[in-house]
N, C-alpha and C. Protein backbone atom coordinates (compact mmCIF):
# COMPACT_ATOMS: atom_id res chain seq x y z
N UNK A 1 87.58 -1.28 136.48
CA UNK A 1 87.16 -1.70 137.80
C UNK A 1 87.41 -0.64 138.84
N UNK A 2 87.08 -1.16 139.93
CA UNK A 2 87.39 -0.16 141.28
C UNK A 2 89.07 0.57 141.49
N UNK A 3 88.86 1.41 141.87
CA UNK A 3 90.40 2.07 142.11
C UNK A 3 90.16 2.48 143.54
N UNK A 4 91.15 1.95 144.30
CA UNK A 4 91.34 2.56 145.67
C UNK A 4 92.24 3.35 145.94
N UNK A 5 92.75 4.45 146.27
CA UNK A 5 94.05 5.33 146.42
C UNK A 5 93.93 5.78 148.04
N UNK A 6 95.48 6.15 148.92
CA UNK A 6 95.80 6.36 150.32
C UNK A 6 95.00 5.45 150.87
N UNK A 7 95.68 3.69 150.79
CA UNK A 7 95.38 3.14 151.30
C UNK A 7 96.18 3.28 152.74
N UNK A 8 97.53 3.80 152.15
CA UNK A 8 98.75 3.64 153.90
C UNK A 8 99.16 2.52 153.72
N UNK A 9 98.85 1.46 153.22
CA UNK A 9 99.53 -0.21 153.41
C UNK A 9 101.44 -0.22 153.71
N UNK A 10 101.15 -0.50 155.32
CA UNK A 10 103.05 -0.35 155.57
C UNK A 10 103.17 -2.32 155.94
N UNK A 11 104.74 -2.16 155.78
CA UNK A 11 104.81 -3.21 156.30
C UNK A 11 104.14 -4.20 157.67
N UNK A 12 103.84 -5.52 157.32
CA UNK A 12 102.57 -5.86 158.68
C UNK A 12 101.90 -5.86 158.29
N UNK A 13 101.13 -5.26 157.20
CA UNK A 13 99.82 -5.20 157.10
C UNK A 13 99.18 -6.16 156.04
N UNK A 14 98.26 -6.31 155.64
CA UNK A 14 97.75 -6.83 155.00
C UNK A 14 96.12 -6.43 153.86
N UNK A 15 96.20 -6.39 152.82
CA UNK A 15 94.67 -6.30 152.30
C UNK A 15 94.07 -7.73 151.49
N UNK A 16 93.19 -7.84 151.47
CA UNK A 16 92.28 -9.12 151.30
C UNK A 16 91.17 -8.60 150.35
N UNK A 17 91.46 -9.16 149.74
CA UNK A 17 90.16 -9.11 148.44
C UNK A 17 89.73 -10.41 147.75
N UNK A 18 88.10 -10.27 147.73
CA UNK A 18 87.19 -11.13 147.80
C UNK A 18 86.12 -10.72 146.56
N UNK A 19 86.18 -11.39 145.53
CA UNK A 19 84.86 -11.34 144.69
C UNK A 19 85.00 -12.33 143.92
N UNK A 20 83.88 -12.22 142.42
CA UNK A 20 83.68 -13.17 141.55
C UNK A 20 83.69 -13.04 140.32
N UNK A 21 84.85 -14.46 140.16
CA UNK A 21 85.37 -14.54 138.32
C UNK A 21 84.33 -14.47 137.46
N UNK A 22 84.38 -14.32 136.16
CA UNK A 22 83.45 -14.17 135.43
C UNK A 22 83.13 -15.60 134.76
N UNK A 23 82.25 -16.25 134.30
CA UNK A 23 82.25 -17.67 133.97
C UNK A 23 82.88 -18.02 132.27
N UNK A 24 82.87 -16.71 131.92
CA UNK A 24 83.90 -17.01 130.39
C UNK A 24 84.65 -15.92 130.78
N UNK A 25 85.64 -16.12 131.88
CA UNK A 25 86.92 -15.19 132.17
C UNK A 25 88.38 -15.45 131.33
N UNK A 26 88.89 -14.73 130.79
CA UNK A 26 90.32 -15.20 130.20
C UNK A 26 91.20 -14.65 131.27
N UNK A 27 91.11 -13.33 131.87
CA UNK A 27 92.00 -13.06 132.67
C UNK A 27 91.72 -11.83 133.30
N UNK A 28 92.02 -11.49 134.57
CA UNK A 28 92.10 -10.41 135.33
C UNK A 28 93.18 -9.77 136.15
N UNK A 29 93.37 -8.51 136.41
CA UNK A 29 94.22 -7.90 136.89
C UNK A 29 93.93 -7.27 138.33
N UNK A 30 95.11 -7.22 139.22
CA UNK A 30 94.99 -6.55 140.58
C UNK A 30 96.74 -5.70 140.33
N UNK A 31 96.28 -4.50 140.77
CA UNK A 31 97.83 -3.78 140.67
C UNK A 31 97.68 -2.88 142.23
N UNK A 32 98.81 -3.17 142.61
CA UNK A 32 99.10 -2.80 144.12
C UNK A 32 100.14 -2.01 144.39
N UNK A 33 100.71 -0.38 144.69
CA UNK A 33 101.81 0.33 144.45
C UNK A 33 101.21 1.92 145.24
N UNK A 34 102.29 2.50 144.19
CA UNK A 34 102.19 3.86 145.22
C UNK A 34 101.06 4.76 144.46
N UNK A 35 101.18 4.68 143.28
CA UNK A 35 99.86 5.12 141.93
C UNK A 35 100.13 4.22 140.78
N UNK A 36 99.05 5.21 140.31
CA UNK A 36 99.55 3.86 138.64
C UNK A 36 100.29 3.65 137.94
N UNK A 37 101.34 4.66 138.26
CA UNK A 37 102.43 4.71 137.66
C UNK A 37 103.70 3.93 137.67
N UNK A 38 103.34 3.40 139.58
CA UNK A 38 104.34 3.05 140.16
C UNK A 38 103.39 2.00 141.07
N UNK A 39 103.54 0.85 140.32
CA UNK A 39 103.27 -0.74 140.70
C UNK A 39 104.35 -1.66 141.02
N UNK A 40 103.98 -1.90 143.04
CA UNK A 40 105.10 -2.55 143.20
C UNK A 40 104.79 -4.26 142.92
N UNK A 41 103.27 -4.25 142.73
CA UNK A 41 102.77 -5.76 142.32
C UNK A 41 101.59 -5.59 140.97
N UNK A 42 102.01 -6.23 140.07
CA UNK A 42 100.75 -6.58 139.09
C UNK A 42 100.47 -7.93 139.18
N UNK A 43 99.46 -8.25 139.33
CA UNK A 43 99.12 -9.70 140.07
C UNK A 43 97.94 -9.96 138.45
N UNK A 44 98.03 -11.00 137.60
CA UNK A 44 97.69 -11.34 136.80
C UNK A 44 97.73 -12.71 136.58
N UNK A 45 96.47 -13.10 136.93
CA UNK A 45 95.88 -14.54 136.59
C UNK A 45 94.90 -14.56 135.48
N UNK A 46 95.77 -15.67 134.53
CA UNK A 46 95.79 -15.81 132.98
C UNK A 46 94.90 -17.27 133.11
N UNK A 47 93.38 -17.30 132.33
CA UNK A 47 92.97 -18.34 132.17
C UNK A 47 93.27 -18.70 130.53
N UNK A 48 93.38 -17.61 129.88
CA UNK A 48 93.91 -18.31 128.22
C UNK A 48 94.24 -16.41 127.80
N UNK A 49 95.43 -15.89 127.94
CA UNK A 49 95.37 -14.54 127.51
C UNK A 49 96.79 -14.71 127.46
N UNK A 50 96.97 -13.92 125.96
CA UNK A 50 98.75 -13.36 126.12
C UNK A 50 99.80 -14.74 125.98
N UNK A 51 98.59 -15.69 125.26
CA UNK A 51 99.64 -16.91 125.25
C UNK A 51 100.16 -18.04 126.30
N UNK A 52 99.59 -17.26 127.91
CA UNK A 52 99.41 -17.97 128.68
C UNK A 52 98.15 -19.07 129.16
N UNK A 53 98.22 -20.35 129.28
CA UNK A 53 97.02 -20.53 129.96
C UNK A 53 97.16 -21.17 131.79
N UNK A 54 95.91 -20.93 132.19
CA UNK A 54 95.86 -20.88 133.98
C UNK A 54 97.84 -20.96 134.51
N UNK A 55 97.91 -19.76 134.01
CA UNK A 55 99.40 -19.06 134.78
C UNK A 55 99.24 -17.59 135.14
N UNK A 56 99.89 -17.33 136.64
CA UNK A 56 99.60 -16.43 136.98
C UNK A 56 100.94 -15.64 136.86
N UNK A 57 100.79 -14.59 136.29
CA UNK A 57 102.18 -13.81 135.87
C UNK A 57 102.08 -12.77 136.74
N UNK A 58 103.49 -12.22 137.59
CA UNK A 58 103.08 -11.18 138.26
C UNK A 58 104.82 -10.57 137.83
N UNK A 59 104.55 -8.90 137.88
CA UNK A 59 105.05 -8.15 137.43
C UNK A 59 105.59 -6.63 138.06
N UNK A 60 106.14 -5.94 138.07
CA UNK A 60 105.90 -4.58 138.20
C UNK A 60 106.31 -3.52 137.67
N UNK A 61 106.02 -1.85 137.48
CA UNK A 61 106.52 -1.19 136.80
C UNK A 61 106.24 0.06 137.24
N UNK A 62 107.31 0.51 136.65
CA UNK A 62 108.30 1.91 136.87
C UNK A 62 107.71 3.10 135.68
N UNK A 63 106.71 3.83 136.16
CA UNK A 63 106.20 4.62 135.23
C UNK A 63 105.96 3.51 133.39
N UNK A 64 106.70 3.79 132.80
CA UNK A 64 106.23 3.16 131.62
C UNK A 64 106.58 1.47 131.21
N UNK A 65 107.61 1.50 132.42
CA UNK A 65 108.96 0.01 132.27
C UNK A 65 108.18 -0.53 133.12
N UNK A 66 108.17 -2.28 132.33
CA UNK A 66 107.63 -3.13 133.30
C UNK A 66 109.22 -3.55 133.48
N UNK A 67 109.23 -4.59 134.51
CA UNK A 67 109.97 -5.53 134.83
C UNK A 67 109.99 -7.17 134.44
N UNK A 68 110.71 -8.16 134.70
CA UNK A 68 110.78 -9.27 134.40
C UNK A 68 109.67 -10.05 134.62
N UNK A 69 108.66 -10.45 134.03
CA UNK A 69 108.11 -11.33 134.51
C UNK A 69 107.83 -12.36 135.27
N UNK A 70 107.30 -12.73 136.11
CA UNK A 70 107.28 -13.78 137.47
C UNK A 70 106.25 -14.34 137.19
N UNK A 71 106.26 -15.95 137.09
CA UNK A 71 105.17 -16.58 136.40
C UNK A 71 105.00 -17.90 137.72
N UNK A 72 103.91 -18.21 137.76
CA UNK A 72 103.60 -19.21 139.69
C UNK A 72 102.85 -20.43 138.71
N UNK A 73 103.30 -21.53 138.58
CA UNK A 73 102.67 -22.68 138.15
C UNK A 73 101.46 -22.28 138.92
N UNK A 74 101.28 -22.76 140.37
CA UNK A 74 99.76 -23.02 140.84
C UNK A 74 98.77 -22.34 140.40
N UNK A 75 97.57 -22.44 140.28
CA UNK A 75 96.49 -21.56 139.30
C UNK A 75 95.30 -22.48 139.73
N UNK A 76 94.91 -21.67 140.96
CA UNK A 76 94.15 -22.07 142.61
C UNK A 76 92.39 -21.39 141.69
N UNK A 77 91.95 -20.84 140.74
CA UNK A 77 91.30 -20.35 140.33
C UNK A 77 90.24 -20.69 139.10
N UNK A 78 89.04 -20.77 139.20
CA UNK A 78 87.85 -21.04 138.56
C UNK A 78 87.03 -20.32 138.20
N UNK A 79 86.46 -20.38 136.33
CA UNK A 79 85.81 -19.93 135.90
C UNK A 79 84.49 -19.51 136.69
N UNK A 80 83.91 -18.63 137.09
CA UNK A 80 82.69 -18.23 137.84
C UNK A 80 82.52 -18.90 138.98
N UNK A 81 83.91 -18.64 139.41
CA UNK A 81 83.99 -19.11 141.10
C UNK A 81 84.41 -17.72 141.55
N UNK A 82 84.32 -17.72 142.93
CA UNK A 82 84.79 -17.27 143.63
C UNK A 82 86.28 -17.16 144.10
N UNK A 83 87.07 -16.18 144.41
CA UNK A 83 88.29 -16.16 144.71
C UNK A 83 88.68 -14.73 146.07
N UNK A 84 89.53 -15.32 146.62
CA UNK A 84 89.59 -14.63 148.20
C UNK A 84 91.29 -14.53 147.94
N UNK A 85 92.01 -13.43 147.77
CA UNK A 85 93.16 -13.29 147.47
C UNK A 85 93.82 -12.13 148.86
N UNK A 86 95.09 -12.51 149.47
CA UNK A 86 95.48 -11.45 150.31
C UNK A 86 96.62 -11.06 150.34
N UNK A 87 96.92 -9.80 149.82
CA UNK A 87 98.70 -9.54 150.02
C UNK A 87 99.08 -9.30 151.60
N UNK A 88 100.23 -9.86 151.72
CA UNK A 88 100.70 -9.51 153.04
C UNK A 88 101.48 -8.25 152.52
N UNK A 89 102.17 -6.98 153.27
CA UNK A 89 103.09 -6.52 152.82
C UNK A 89 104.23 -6.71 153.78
N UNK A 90 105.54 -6.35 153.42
CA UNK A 90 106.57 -7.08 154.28
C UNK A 90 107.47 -5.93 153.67
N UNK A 91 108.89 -5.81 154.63
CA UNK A 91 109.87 -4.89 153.78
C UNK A 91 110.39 -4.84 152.72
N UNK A 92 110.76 -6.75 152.33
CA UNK A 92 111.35 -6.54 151.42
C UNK A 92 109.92 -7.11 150.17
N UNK A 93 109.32 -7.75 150.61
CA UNK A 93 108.58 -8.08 149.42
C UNK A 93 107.03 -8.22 149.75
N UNK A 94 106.41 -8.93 148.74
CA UNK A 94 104.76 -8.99 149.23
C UNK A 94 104.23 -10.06 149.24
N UNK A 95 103.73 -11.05 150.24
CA UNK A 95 103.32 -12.08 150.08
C UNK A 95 102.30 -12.33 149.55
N UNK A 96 101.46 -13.21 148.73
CA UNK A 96 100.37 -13.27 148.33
C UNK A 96 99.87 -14.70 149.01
N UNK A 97 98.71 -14.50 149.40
CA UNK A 97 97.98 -16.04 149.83
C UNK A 97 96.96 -15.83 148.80
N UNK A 98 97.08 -17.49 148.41
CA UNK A 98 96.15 -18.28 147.74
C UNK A 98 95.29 -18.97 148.38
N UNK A 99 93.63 -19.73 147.77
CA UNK A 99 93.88 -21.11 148.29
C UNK A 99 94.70 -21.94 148.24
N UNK A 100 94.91 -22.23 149.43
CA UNK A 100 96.08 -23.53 149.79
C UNK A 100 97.19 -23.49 149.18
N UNK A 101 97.66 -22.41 148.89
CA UNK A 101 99.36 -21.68 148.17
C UNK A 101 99.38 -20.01 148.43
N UNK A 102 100.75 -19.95 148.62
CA UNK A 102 101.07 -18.44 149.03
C UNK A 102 102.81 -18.90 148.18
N UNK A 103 103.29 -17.50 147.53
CA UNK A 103 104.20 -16.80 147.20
C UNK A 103 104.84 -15.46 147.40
N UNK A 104 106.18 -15.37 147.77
CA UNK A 104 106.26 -13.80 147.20
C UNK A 104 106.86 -13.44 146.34
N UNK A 105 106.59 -12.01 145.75
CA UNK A 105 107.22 -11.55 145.00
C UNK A 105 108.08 -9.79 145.87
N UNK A 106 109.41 -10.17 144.84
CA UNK A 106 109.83 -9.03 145.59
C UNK A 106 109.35 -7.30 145.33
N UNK A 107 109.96 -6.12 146.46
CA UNK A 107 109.55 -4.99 145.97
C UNK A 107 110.43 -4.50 145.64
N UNK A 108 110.50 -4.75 144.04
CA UNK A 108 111.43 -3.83 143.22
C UNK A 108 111.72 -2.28 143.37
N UNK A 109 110.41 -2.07 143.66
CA UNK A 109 110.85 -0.58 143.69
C UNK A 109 110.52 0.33 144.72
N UNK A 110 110.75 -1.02 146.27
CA UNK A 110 110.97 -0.28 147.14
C UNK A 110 110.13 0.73 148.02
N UNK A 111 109.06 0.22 147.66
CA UNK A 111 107.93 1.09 148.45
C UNK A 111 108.11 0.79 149.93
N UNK A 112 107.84 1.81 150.49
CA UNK A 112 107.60 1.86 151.86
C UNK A 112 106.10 2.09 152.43
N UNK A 113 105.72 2.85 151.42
CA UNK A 113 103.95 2.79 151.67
C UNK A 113 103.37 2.28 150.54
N UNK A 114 102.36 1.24 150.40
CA UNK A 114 101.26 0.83 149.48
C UNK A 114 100.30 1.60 149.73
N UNK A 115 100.16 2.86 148.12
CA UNK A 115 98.84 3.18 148.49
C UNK A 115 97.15 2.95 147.69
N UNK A 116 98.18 2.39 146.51
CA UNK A 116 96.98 2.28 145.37
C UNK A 116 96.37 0.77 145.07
N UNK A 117 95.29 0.42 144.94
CA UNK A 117 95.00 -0.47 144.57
C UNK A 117 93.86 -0.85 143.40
N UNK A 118 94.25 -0.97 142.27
CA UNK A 118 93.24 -1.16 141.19
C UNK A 118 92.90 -3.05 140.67
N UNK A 119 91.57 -2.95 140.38
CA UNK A 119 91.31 -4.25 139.57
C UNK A 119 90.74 -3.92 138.40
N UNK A 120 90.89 -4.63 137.41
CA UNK A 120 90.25 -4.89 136.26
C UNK A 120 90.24 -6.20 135.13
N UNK A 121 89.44 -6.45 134.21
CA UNK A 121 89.12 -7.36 133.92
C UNK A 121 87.62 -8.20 134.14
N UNK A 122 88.34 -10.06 133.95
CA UNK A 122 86.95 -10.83 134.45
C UNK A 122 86.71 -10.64 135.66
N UNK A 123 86.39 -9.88 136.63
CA UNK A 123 86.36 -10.32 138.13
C UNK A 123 85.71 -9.02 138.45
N UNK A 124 84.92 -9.70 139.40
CA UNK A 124 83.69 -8.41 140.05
C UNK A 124 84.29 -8.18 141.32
N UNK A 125 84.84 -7.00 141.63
CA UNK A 125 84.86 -7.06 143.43
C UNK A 125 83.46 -7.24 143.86
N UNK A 126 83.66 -7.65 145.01
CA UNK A 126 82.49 -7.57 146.45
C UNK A 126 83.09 -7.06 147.45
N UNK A 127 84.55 -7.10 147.84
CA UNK A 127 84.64 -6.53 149.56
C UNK A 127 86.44 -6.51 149.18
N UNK A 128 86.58 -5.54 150.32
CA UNK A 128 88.25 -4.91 150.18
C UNK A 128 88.37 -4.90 151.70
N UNK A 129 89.13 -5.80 152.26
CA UNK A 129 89.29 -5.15 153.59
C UNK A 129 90.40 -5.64 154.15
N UNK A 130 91.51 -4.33 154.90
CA UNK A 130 92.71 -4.30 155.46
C UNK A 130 92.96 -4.03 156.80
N UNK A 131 94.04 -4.45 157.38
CA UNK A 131 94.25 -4.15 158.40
C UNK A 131 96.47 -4.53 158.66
């Protein structure tokens, strides 16, 4: 999928992403950090993958090391629907809004700037937009 790099994302800010699941989707990925190396969010919503089903596991990692897994009962998301997802970023962690649910997860590793943002998987972007 799309790769965005020097986004700048500082605390305050926010990016919002908007496109569409695939209608036989098992699962897709959004990774949010400084490069690819260094993901302070892997945002992974599981419709039947990896043993999970509609659980969204989010994660991050340190060059080759992931971290503990973070798994969100709610699973706001539909086969060849549409989905509108937005991280807040914050100092210590990153909020995510859902429909009608938001979580955070913390920043393990401490970023001060978000600059990368990749998707891949079931899910088509249509629009990326921050402020």
């Amino acid at each position: 999928g799309p790769v965005c790099t020097n986004l700048g994302l500082k605390p305050g800010q926010r990016l919002t992403v908007k496109g569409q699941i695939a209608p036989n989707a098992k699962s897709f990925v959004m990774n949010l950090g400084k490069d690819p190396t260094l993901l302070g969010l892997h945002f992974n919503p599981r419709f039947d993958a990896h043993g999970d089903v509609n659980t969204i596991v989010c994660n991050s990692k340190k060059v080759e090391e992931w971290g503990a897994e973070h798994r969100e009962g709610v699973f706001p998301f539909q086969k060849g629907g549409t989905a509108e997802i937005t991280f807040s970023i914050n100092q210590n962690d990153v909020t995510v809004h859902l429909p009608g649910h938001q979580f955070t997860f913390p920043n393990r590793l401490n970023l001060s700037v978000f600059d990368y943002f990749d998707t891949q998987g079931d899910f088509t972007l249509q629009s990326l937009s921050w402020e």
